[in-house]
PDB file of N, CA and C in Angstrom:
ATOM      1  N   UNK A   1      -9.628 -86.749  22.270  1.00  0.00           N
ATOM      2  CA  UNK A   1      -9.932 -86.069  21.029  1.00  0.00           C
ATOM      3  C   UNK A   1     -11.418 -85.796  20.882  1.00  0.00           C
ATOM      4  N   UNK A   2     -12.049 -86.295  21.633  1.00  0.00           N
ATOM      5  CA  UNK A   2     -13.599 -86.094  21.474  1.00  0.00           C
ATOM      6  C   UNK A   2     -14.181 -85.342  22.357  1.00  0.00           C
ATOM      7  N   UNK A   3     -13.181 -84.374  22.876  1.00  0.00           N
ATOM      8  CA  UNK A   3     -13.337 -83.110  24.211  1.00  0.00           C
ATOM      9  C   UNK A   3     -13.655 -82.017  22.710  1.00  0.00           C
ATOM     10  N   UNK A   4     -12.846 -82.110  21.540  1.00  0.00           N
ATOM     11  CA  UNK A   4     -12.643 -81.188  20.664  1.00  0.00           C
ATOM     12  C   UNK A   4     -13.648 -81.059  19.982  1.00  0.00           C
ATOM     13  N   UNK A   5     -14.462 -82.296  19.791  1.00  0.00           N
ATOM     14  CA  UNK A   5     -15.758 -82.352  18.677  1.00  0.00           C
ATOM     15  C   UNK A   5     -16.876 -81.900  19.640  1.00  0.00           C
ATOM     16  N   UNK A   6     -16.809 -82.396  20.796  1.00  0.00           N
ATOM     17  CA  UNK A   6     -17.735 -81.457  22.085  1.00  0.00           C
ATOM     18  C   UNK A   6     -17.723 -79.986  21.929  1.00  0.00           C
ATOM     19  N   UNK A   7     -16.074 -79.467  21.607  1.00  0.00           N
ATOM     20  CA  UNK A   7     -16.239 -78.049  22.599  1.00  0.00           C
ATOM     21  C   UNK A   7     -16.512 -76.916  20.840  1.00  0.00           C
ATOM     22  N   UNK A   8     -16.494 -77.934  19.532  1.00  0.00           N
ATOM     23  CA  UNK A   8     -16.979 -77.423  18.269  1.00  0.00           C
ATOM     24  C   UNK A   8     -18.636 -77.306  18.495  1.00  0.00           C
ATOM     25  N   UNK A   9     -19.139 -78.484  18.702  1.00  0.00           N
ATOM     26  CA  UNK A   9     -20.520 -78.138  19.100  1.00  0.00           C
ATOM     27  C   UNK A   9     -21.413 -77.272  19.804  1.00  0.00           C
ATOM     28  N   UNK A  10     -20.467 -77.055  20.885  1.00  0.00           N
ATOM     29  CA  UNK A  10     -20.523 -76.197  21.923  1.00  0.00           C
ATOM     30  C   UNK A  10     -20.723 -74.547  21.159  1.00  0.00           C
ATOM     31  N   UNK A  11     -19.455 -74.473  20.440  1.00  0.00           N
ATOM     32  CA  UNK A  11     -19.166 -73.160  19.835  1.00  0.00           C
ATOM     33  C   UNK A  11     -20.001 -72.804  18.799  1.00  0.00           C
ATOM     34  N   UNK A  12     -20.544 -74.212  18.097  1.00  0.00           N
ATOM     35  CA  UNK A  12     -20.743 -73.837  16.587  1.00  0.00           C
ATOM     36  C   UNK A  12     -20.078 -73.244  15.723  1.00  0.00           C
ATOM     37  N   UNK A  13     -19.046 -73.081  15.576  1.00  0.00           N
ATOM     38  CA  UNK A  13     -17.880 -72.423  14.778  1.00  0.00           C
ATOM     39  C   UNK A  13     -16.391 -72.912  15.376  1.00  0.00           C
ATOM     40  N   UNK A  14     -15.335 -72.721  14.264  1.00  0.00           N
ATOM     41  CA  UNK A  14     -13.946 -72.956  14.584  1.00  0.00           C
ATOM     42  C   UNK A  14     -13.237 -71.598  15.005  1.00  0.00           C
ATOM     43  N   UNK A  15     -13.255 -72.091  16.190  1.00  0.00           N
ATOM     44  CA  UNK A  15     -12.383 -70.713  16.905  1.00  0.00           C
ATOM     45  C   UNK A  15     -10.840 -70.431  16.892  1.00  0.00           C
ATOM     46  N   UNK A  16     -10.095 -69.826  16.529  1.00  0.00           N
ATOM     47  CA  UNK A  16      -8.691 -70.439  16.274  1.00  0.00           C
ATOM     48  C   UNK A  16      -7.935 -71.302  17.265  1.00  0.00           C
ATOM     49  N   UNK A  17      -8.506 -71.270  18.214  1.00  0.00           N
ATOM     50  CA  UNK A  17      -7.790 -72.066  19.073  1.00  0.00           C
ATOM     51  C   UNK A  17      -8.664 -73.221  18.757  1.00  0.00           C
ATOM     52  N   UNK A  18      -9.681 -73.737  18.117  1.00  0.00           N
ATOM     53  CA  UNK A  18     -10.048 -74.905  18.267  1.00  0.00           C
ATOM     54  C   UNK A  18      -9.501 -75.780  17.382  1.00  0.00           C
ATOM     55  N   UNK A  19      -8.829 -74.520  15.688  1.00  0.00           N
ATOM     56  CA  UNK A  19      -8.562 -74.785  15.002  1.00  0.00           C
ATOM     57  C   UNK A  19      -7.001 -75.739  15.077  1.00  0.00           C
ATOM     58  N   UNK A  20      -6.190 -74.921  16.096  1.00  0.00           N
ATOM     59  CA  UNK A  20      -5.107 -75.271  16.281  1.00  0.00           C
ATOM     60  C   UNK A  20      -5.330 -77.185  17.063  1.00  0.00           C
ATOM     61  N   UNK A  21      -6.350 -77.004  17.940  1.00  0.00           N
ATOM     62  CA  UNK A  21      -6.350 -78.122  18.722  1.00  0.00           C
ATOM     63  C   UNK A  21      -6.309 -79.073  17.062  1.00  0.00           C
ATOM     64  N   UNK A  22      -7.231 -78.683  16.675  1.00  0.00           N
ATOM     65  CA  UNK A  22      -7.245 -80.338  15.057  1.00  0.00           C
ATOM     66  C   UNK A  22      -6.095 -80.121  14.551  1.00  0.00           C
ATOM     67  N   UNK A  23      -5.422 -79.299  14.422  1.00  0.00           N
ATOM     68  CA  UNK A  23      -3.991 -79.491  14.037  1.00  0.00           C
ATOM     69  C   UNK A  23      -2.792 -80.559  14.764  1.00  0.00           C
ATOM     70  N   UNK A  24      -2.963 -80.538  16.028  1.00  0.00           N
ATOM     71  CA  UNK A  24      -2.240 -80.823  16.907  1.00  0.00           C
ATOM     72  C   UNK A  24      -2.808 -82.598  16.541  1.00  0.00           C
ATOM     73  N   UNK A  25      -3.675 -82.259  17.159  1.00  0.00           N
ATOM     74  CA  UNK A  25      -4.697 -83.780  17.560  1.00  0.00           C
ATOM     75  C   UNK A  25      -4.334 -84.812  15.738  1.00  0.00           C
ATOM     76  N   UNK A  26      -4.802 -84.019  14.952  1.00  0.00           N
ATOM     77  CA  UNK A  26      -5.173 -84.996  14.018  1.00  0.00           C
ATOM     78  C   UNK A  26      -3.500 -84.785  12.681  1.00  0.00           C
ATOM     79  N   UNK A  27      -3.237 -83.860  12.855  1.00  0.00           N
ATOM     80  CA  UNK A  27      -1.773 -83.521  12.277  1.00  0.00           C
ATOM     81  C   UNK A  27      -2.102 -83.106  10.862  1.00  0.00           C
ATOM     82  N   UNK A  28      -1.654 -83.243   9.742  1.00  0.00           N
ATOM     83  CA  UNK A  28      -1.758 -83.398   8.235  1.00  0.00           C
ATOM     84  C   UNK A  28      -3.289 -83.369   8.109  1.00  0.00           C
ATOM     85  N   UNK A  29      -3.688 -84.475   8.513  1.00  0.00           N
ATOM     86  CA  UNK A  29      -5.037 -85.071   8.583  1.00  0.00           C
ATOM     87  C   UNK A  29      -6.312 -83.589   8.489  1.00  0.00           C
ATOM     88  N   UNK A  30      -5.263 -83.130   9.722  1.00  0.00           N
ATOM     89  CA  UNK A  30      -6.591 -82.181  10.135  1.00  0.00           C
ATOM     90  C   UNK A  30      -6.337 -80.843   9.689  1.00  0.00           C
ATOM     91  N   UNK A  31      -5.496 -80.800   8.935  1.00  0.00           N
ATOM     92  CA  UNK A  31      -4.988 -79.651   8.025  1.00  0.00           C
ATOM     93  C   UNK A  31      -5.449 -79.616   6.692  1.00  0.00           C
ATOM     94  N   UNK A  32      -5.974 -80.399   6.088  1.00  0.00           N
ATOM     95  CA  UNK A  32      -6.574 -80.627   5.157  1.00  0.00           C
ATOM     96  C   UNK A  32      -8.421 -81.037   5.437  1.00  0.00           C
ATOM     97  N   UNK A  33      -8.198 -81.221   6.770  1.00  0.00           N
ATOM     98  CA  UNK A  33      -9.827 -81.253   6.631  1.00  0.00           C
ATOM     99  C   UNK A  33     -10.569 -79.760   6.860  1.00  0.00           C
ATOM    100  N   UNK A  34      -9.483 -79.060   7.556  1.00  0.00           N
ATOM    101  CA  UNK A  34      -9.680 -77.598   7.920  1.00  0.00           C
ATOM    102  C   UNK A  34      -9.771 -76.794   6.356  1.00  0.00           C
ATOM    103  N   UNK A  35      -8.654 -77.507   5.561  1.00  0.00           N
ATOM    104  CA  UNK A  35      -9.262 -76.517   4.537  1.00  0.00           C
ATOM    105  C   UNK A  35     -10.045 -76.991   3.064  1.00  0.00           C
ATOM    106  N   UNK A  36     -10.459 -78.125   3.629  1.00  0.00           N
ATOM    107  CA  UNK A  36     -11.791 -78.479   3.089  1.00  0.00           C
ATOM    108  C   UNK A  36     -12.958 -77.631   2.948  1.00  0.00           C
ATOM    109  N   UNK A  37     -12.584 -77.654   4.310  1.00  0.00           N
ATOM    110  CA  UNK A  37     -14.294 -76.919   4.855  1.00  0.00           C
ATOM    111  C   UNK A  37     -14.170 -75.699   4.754  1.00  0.00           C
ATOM    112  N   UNK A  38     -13.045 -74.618   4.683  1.00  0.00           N
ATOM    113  CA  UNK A  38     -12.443 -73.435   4.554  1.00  0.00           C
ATOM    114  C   UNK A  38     -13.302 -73.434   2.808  1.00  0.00           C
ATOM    115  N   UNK A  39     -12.300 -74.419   1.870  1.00  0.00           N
ATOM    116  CA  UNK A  39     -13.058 -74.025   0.581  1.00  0.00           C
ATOM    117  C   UNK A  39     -14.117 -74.486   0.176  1.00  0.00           C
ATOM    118  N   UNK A  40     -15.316 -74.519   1.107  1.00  0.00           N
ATOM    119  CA  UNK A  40     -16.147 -74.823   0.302  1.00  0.00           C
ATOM    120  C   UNK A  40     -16.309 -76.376   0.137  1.00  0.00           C
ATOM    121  N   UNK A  41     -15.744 -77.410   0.547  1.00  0.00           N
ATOM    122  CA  UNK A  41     -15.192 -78.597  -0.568  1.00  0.00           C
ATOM    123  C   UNK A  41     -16.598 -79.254   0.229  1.00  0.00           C
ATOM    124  N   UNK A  42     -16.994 -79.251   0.786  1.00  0.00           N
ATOM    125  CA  UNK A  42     -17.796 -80.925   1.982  1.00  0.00           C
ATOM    126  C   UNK A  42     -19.319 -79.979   2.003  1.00  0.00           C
ATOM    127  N   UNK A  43     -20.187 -81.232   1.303  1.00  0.00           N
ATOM    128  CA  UNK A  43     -21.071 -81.144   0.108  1.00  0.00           C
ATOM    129  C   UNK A  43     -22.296 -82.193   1.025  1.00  0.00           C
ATOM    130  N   UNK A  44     -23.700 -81.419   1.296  1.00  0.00           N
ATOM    131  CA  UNK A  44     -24.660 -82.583   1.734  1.00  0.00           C
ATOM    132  C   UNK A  44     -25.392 -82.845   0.918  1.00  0.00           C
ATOM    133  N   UNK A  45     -25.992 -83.910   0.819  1.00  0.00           N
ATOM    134  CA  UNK A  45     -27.063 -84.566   0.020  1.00  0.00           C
ATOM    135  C   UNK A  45     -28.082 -85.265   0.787  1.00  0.00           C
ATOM    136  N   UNK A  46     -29.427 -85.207   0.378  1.00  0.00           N
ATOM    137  CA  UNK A  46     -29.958 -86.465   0.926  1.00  0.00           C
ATOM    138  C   UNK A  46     -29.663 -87.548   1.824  1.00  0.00           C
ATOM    139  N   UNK A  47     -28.410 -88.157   0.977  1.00  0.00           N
ATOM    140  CA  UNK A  47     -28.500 -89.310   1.298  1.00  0.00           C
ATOM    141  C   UNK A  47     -27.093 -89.884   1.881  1.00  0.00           C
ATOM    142  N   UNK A  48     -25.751 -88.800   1.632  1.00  0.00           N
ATOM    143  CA  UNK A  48     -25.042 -88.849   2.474  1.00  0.00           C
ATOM    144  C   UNK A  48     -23.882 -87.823   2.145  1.00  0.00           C
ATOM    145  N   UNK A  49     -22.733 -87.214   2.824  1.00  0.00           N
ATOM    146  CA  UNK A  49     -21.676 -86.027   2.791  1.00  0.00           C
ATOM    147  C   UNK A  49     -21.171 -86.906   1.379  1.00  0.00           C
ATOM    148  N   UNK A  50     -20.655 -85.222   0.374  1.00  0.00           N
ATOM    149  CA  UNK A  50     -19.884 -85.588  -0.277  1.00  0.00           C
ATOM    150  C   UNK A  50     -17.949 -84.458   0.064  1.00  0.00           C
ATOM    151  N   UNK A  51     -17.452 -85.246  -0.029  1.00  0.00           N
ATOM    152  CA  UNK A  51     -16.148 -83.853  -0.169  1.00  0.00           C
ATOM    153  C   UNK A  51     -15.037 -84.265  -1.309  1.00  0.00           C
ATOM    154  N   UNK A  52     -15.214 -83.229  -2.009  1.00  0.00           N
ATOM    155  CA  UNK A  52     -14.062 -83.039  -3.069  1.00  0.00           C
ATOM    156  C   UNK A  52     -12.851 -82.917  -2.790  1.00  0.00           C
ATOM    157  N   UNK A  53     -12.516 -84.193  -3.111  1.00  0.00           N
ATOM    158  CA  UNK A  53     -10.400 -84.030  -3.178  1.00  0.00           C
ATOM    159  C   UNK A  53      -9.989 -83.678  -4.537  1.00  0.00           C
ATOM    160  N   UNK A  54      -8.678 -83.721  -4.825  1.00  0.00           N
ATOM    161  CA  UNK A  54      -7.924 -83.097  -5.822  1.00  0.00           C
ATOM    162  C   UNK A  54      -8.623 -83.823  -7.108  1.00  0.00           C
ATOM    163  N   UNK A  55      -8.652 -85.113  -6.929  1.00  0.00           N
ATOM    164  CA  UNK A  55      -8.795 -86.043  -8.292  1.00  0.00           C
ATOM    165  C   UNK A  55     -10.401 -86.745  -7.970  1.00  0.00           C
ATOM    166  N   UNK A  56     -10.538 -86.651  -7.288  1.00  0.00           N
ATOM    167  CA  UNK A  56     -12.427 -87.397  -7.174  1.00  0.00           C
ATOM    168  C   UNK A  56     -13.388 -86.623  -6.087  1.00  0.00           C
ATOM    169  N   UNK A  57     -14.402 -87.273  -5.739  1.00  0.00           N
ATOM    170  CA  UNK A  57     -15.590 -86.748  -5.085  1.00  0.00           C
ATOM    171  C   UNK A  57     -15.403 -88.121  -3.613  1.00  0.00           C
ATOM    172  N   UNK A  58     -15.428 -88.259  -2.590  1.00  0.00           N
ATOM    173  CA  UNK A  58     -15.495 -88.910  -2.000  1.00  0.00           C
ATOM    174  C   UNK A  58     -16.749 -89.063  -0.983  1.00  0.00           C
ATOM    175  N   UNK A  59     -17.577 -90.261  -0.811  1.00  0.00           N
ATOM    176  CA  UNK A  59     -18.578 -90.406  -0.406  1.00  0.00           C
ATOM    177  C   UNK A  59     -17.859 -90.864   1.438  1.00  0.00           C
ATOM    178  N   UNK A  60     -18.987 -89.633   1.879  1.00  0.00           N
ATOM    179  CA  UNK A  60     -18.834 -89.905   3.819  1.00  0.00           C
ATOM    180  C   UNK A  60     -20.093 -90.511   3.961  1.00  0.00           C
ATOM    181  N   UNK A  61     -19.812 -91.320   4.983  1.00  0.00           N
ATOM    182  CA  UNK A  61     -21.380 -91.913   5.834  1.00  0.00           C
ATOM    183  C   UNK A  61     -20.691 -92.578   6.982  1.00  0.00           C
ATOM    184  N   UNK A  62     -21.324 -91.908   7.775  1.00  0.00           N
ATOM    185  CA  UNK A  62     -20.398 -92.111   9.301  1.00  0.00           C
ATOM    186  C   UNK A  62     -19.272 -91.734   9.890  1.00  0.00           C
ATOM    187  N   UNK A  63     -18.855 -93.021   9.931  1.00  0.00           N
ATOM    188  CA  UNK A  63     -17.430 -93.093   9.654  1.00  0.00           C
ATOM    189  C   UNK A  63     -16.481 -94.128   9.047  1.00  0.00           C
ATOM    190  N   UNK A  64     -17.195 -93.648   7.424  1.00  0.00           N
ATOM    191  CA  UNK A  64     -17.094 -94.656   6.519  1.00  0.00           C
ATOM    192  C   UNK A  64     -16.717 -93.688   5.260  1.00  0.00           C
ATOM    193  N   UNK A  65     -15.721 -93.867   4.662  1.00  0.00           N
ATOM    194  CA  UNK A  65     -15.456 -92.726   3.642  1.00  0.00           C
ATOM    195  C   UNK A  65     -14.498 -93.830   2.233  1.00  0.00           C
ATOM    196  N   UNK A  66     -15.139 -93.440   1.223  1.00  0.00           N
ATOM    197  CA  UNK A  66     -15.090 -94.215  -0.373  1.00  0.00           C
ATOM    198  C   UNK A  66     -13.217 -93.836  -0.517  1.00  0.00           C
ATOM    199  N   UNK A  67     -12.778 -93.080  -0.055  1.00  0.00           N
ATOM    200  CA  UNK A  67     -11.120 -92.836  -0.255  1.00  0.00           C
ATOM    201  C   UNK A  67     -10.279 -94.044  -0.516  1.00  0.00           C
ATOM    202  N   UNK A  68      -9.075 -93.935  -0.721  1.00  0.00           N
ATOM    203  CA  UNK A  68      -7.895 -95.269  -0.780  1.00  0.00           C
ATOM    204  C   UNK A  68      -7.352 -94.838   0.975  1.00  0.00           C
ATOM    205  N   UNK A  69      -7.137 -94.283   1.000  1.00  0.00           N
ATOM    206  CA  UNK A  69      -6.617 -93.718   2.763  1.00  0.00           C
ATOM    207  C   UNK A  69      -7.544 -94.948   3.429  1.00  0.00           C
ATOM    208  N   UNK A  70      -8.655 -94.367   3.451  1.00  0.00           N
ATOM    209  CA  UNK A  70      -9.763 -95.154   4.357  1.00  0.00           C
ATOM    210  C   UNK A  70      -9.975 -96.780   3.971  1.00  0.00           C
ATOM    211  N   UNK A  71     -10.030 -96.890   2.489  1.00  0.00           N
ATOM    212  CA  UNK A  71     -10.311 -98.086   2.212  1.00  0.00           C
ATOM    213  C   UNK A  71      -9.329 -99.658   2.410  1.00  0.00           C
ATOM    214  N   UNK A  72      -7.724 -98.976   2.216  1.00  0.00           N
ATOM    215  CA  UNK A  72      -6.804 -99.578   2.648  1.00  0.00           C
ATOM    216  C   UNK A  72      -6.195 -99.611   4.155  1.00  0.00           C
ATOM    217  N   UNK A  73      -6.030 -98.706   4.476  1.00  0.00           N
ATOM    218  CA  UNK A  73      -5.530 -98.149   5.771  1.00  0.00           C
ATOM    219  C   UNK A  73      -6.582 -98.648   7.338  1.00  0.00           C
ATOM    220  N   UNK A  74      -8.561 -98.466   6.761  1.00  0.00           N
ATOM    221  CA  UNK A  74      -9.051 -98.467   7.733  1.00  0.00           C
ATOM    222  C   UNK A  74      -9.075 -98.083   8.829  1.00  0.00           C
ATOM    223  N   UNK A  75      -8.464 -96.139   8.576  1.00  0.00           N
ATOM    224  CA  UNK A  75      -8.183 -95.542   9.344  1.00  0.00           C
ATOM    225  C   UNK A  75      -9.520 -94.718   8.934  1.00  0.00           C
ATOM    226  N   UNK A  76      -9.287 -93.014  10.098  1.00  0.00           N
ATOM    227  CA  UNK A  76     -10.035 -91.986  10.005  1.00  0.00           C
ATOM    228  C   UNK A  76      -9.365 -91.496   8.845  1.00  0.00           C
ATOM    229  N   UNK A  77      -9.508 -90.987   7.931  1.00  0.00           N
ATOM    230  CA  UNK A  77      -9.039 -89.481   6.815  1.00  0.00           C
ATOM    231  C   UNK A  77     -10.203 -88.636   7.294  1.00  0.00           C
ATOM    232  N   UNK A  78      -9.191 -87.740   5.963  1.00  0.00           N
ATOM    233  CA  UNK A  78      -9.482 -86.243   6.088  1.00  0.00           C
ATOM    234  C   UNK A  78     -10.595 -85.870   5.294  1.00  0.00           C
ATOM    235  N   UNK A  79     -11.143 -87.056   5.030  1.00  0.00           N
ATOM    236  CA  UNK A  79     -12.423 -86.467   4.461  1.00  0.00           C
ATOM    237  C   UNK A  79     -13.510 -86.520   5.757  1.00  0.00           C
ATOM    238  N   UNK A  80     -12.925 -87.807   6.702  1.00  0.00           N
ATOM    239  CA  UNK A  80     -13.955 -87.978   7.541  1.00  0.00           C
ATOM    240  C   UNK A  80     -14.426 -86.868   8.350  1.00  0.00           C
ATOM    241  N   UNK A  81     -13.099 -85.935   8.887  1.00  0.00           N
ATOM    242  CA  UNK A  81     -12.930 -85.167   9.770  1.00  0.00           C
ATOM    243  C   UNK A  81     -13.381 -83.921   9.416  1.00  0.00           C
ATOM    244  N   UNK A  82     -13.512 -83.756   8.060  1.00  0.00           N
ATOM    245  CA  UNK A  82     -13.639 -82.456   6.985  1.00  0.00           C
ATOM    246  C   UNK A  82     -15.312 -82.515   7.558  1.00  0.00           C
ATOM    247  N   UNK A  83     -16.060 -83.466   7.244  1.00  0.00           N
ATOM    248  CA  UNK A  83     -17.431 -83.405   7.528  1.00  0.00           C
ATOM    249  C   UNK A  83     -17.471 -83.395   8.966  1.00  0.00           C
ATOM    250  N   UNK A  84     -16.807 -84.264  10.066  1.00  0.00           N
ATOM    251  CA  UNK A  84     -17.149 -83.717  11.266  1.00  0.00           C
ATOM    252  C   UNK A  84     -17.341 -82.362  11.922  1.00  0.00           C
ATOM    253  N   UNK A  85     -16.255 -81.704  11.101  1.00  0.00           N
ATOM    254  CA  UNK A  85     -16.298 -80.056  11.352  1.00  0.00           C
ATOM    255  C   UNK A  85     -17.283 -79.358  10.745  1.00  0.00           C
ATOM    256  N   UNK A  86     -17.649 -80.141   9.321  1.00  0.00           N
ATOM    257  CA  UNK A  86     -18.718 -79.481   8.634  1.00  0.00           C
ATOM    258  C   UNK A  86     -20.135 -79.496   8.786  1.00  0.00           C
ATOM    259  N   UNK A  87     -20.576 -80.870   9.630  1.00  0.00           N
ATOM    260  CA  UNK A  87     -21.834 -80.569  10.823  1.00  0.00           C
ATOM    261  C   UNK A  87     -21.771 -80.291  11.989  1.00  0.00           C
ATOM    262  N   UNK A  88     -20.570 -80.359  12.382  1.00  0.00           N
ATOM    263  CA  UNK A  88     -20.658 -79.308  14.046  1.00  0.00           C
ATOM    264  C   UNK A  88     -20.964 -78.022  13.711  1.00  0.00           C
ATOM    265  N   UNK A  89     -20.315 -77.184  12.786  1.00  0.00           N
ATOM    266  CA  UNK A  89     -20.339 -76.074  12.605  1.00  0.00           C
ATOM    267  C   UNK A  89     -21.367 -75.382  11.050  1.00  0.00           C
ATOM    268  N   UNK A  90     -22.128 -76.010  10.843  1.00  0.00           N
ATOM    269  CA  UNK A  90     -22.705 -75.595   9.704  1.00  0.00           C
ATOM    270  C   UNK A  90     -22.489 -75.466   8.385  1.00  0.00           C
ATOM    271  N   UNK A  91     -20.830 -75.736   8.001  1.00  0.00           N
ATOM    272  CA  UNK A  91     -20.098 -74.996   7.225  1.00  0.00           C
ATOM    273  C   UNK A  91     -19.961 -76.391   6.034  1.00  0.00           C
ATOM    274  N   UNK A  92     -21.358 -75.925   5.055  1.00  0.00           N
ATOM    275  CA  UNK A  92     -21.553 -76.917   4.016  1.00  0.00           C
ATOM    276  C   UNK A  92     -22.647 -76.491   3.320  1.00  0.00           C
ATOM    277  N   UNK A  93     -22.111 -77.227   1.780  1.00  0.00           N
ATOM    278  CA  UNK A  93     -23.383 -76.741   0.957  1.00  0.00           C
ATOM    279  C   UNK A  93     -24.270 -77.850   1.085  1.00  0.00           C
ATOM    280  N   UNK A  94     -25.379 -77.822   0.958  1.00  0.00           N
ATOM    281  CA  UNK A  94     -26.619 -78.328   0.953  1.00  0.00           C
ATOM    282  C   UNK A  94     -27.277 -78.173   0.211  1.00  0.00           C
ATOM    283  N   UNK A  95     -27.973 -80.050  -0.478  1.00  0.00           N
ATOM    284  CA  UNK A  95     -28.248 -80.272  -2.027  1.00  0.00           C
ATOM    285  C   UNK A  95     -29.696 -80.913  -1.431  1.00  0.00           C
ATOM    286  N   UNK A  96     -30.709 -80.524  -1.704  1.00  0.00           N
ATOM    287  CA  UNK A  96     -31.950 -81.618  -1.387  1.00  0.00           C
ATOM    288  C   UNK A  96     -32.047 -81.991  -2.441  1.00  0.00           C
ATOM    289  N   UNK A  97     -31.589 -83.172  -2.719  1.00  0.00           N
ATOM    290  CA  UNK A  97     -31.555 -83.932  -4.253  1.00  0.00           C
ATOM    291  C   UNK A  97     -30.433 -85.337  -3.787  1.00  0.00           C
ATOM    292  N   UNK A  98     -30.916 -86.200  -4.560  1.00  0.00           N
ATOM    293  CA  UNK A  98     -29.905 -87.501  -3.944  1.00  0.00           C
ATOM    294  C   UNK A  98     -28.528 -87.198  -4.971  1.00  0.00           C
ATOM    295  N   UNK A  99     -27.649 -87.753  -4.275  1.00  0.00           N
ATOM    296  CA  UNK A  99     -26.223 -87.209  -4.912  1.00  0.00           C
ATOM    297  C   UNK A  99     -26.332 -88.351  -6.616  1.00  0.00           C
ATOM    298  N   UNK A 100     -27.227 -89.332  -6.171  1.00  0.00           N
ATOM    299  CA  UNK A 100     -27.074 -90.486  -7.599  1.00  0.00           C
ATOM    300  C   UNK A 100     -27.725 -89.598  -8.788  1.00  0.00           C
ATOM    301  N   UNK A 101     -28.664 -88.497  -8.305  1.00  0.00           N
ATOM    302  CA  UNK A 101     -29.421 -87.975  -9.065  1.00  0.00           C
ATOM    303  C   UNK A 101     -28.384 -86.465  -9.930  1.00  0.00           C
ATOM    304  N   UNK A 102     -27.142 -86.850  -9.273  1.00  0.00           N
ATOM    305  CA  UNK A 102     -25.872 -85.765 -10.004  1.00  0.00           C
ATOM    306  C   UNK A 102     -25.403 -86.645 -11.223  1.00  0.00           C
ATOM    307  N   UNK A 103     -25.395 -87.445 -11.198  1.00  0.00           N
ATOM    308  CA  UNK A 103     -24.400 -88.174 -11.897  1.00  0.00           C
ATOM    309  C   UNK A 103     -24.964 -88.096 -13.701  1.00  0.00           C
ATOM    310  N   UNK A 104     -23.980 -88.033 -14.481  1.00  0.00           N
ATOM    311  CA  UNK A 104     -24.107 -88.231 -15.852  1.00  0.00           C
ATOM    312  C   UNK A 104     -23.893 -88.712 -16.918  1.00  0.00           C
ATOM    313  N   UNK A 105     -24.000 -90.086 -16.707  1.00  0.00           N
ATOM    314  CA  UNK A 105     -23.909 -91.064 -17.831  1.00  0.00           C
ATOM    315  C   UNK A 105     -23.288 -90.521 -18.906  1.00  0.00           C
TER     316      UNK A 105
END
């Protein structure tokens, strides 16, 4: 699976066939991280990826993601994968501002 995050780098963009490979490879997973990054959702900051799911904001760092998927499971999600695609390939908004500095009491 890490021929795929190579040959994204390689490309700098999701080619449909690369698209299909995260389908295959990561299943559900990677169907939702595809259209993460499709809408917009996977968010940089300072200080680390944010990506918007349905009901919250989920904090990436690494491969370390604030989700219940990740937090129980201690698996990869689809937030993780959403940002892998979203710095191989560019495809993210970018905040020079720390994400704590969003927040509103």
């Amino acid at each position: 699976m890490s021929d795929i995050w190579q040959e994204i780098e390689r490309e700098g963009a999701l080619t449909p066939e690369l698209r299909t490979c995260i389908e295959r490879a990561y299943g559900e997973r990677g169907r939702k991280a595809l259209v993460a990054v499709d809408d917009g959702q996977v968010k940089r900051y300072r200080d680390f990826f944010i990506v918007v799911g349905r009901s919250s904001e989920y904090v990436v760092e690494s491969n370390f993601c604030t989700c219940s998927d990740f937090l129980f499971r201690g698996r990869e999600c689809w937030h993780i994968l959403a940002v892998r695609i979203a710095e191989r390939t560019g495809l993210y908004e970018s905040y020079d501002i720390w994400y704590q500095d969003t927040w509103n009491p």
